[in-house]
Each structure stands twice: as C-alpha cells, then as structure tokens.
C-alpha atoms as a PDB file:
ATOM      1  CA  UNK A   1      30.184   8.203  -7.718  1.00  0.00           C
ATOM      2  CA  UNK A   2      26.546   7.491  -7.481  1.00  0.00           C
ATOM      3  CA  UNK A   3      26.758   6.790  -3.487  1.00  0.00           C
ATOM      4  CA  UNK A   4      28.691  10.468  -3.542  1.00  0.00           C
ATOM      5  CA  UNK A   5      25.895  12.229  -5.160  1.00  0.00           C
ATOM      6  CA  UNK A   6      22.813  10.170  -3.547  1.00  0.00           C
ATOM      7  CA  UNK A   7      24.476  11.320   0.048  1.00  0.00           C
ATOM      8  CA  UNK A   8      24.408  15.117  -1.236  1.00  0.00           C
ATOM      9  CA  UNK A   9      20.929  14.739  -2.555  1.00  0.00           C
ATOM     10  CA  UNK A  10      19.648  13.093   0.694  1.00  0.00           C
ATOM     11  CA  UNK A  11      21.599  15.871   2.950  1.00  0.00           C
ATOM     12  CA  UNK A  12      19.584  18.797   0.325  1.00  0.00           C
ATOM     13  CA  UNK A  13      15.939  17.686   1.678  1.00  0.00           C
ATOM     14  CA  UNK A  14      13.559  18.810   4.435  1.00  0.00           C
ATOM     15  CA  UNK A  15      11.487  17.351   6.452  1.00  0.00           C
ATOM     16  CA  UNK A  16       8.020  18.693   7.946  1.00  0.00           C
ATOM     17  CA  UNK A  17       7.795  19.438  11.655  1.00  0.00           C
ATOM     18  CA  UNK A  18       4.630  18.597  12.114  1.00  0.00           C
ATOM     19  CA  UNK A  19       1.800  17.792   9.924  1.00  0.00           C
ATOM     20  CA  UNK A  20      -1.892  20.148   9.786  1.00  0.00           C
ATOM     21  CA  UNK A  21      -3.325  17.248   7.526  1.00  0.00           C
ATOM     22  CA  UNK A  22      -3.727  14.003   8.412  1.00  0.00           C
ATOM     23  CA  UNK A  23      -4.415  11.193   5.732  1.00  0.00           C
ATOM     24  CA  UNK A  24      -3.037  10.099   2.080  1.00  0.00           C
ATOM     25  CA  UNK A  25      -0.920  12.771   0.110  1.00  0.00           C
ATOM     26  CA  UNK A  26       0.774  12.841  -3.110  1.00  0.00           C
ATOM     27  CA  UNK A  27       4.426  14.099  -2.883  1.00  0.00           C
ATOM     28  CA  UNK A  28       6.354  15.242  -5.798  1.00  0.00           C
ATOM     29  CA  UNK A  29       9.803  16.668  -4.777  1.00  0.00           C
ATOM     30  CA  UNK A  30      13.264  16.854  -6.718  1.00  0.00           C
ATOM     31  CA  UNK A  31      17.044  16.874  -5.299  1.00  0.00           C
ATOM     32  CA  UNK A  32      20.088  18.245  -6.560  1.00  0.00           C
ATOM     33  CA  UNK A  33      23.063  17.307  -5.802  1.00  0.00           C
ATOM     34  CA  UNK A  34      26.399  19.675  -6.306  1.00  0.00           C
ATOM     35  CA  UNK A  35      29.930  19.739  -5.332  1.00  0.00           C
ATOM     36  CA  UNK A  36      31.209  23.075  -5.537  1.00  0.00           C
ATOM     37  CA  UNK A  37      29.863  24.413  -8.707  1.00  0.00           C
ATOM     38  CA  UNK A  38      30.079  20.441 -10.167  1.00  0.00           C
ATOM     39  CA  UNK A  39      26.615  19.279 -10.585  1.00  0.00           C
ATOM     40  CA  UNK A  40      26.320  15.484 -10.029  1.00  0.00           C
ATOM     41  CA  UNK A  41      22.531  14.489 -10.087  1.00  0.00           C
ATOM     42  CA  UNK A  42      19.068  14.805  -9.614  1.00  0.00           C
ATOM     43  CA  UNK A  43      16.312  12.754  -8.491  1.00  0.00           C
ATOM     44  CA  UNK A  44      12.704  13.140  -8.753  1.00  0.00           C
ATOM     45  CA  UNK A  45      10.872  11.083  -6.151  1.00  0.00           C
ATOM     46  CA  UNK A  46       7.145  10.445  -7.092  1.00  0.00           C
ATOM     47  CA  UNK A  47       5.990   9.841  -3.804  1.00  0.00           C
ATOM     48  CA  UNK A  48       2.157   8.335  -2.588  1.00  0.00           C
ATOM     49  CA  UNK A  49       1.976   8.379   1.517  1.00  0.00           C
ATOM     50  CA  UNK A  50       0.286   8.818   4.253  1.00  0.00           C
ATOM     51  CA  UNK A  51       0.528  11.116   7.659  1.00  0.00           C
ATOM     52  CA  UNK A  52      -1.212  11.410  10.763  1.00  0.00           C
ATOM     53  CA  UNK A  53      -0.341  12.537  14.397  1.00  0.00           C
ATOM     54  CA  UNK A  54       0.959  10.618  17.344  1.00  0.00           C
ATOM     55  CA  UNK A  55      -0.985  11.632  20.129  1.00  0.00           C
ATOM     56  CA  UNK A  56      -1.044  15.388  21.044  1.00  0.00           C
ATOM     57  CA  UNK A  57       2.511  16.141  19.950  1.00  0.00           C
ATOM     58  CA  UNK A  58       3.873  14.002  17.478  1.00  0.00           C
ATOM     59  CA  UNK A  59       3.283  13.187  13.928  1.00  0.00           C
ATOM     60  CA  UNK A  60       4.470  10.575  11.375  1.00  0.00           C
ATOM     61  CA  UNK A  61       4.533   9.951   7.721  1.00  0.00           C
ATOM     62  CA  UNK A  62       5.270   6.804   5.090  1.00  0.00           C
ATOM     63  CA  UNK A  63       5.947   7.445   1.489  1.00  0.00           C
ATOM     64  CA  UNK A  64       7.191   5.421  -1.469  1.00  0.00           C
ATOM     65  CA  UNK A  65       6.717   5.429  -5.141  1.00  0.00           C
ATOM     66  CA  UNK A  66       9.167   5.722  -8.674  1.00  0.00           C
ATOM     67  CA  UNK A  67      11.988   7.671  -8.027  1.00  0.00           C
ATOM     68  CA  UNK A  68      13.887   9.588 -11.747  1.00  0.00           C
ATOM     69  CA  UNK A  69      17.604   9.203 -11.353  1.00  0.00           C
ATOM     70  CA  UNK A  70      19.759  11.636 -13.600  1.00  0.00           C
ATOM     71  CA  UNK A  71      23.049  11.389 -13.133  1.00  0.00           C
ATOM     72  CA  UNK A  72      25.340  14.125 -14.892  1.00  0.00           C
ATOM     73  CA  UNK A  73      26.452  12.109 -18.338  1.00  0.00           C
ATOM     74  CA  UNK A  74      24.714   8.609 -17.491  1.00  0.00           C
ATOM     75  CA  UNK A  75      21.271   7.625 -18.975  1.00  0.00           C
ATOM     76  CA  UNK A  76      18.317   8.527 -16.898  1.00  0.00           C
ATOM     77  CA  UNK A  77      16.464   5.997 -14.995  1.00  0.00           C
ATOM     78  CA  UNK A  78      13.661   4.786 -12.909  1.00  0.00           C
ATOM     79  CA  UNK A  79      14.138   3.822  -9.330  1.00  0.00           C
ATOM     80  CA  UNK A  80      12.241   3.272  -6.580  1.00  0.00           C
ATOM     81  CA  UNK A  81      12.215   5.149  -3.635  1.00  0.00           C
ATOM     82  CA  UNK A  82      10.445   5.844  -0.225  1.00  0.00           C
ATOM     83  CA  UNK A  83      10.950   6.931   3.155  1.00  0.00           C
ATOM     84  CA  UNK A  84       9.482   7.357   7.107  1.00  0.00           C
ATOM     85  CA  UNK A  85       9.249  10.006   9.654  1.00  0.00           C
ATOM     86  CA  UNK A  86       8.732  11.129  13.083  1.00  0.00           C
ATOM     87  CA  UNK A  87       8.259  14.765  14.707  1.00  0.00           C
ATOM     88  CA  UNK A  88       7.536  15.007  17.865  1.00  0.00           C
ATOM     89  CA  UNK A  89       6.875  18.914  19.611  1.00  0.00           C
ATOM     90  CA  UNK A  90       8.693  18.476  22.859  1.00  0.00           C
ATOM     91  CA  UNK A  91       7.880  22.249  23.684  1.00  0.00           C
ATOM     92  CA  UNK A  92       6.075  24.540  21.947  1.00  0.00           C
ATOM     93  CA  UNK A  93       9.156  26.294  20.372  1.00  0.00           C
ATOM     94  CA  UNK A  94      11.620  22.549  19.785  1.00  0.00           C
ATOM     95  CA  UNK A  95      10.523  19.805  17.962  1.00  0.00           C
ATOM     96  CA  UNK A  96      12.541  16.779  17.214  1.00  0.00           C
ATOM     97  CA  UNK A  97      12.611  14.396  13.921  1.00  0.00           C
ATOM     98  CA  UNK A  98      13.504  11.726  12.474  1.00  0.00           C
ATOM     99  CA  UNK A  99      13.807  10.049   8.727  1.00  0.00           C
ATOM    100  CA  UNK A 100      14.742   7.053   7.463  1.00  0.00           C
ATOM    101  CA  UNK A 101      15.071   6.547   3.361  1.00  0.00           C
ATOM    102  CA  UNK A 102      15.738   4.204   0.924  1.00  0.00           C
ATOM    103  CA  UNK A 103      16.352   3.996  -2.928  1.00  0.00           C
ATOM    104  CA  UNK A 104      16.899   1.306  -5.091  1.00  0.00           C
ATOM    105  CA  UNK A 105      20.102   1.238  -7.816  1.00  0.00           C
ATOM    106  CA  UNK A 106      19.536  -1.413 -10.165  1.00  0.00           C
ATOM    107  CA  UNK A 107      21.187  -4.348  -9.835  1.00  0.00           C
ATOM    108  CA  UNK A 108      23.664  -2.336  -7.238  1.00  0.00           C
ATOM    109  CA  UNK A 109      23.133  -2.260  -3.407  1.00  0.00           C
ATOM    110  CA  UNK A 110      20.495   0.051  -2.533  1.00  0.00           C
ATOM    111  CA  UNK A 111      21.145   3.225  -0.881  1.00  0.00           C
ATOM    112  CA  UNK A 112      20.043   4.190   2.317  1.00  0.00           C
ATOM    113  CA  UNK A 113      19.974   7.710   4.334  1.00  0.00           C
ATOM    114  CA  UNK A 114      19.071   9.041   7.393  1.00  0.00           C
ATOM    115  CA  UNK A 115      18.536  12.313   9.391  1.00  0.00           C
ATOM    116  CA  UNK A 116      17.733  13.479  12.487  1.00  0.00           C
ATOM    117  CA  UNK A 117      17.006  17.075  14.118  1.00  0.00           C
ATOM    118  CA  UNK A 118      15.923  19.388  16.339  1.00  0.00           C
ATOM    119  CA  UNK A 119      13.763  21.970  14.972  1.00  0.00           C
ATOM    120  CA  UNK A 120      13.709  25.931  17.426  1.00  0.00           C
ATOM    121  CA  UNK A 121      10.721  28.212  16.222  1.00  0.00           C
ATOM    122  CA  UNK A 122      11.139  31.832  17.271  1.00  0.00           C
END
C-alpha cells in the first residue's frame, strides 16, 4: 500500500530545468497521491540543498531533510527524505533531466524513485 502511494506521489513532482540561482536553498514542497478519486497520501518534504550549474548548459541540485508521511487512516510520521538532479540545455528549446530520490519507511525498506525527461520550450 505504502510503495503504491509513494510511486504516485513521486510520479506528481517536477523538476526545474535549469536553475537562475546558484547556492543553498530551502525547499518546502508537498505530494499527493490519488487513485481515481481515492486519496492515498501525502508527504511534505522539508528539504535544505544546494544548486549550481555545470558548465554553460547544465545545472545540478542535492537536497535532503525530514520528510511528513500521511497516509489516508495511518498515524502521521516523520521520514527522511532527499534527492539529486541534472538538467542539461542540449539546445536552446530541449533540455534533458534527471532525478534520483530516496525516502526512508521506518523499520521497512526504503523507497526509492526516479525520473528522467526531456523538457521542449516553445
């Protein structure tokens, strides 16, 4: 059940194409997770990281920090969560990415997600 709604949660969130800041960042960013009309859970990642570029055309970020699991009808808790990307502009319309996550599940195995894309600008 939990696996179920940490893979719709991870397939709900975005990642940045390219970053216009580079340095530390605080990121605060909550996930749903629904099947049909069902809600299954939410979590809340309270996220410290840092981002900078990767020569001309690329950029990269690394985040972790507690992560608020609420599962529909199970106690809330506290997790701990994080994740890294890649972009890299490969014109100046397509840029391609990359993530890699992580977040823990008590004394379960932790869950793990990844994405990749490709990004067209009009």
């Amino acid at each position: 059940m939990f696996i179920k709604s940490f893979a719709a949660v991870a397939a709900v969130s975005a990642i940045g194409a390219g970053s216009a800041f580079a340095g530390p960042y605080v990121n605060v960013e909550s996930n749903s997770g629904f099947v049909g009309s069902d809600y299954s859970a939410t979590v809340t990642d309270i996220h410290v990281g840092f981002e900078d570029g990767i020569g001309e055309n690329g950029s990269y970020y690394i985040q972790a920090g507690p992560a608020i699991v609420a599962v529909d009808d199970i106690d809330t808790e506290t997790e701990f969560s994080g994740k890294v990307g890649v972009g890299v502009n490969v014109s100046e319309s397509v840029n391609i990415y990359g993530e890699i996550a992580f977040l823990t599940n008590g004394d379960e195995d932790n869950n793990y997600g990844s994405k990749v894309g490709v990004k067209y600008n009009f």
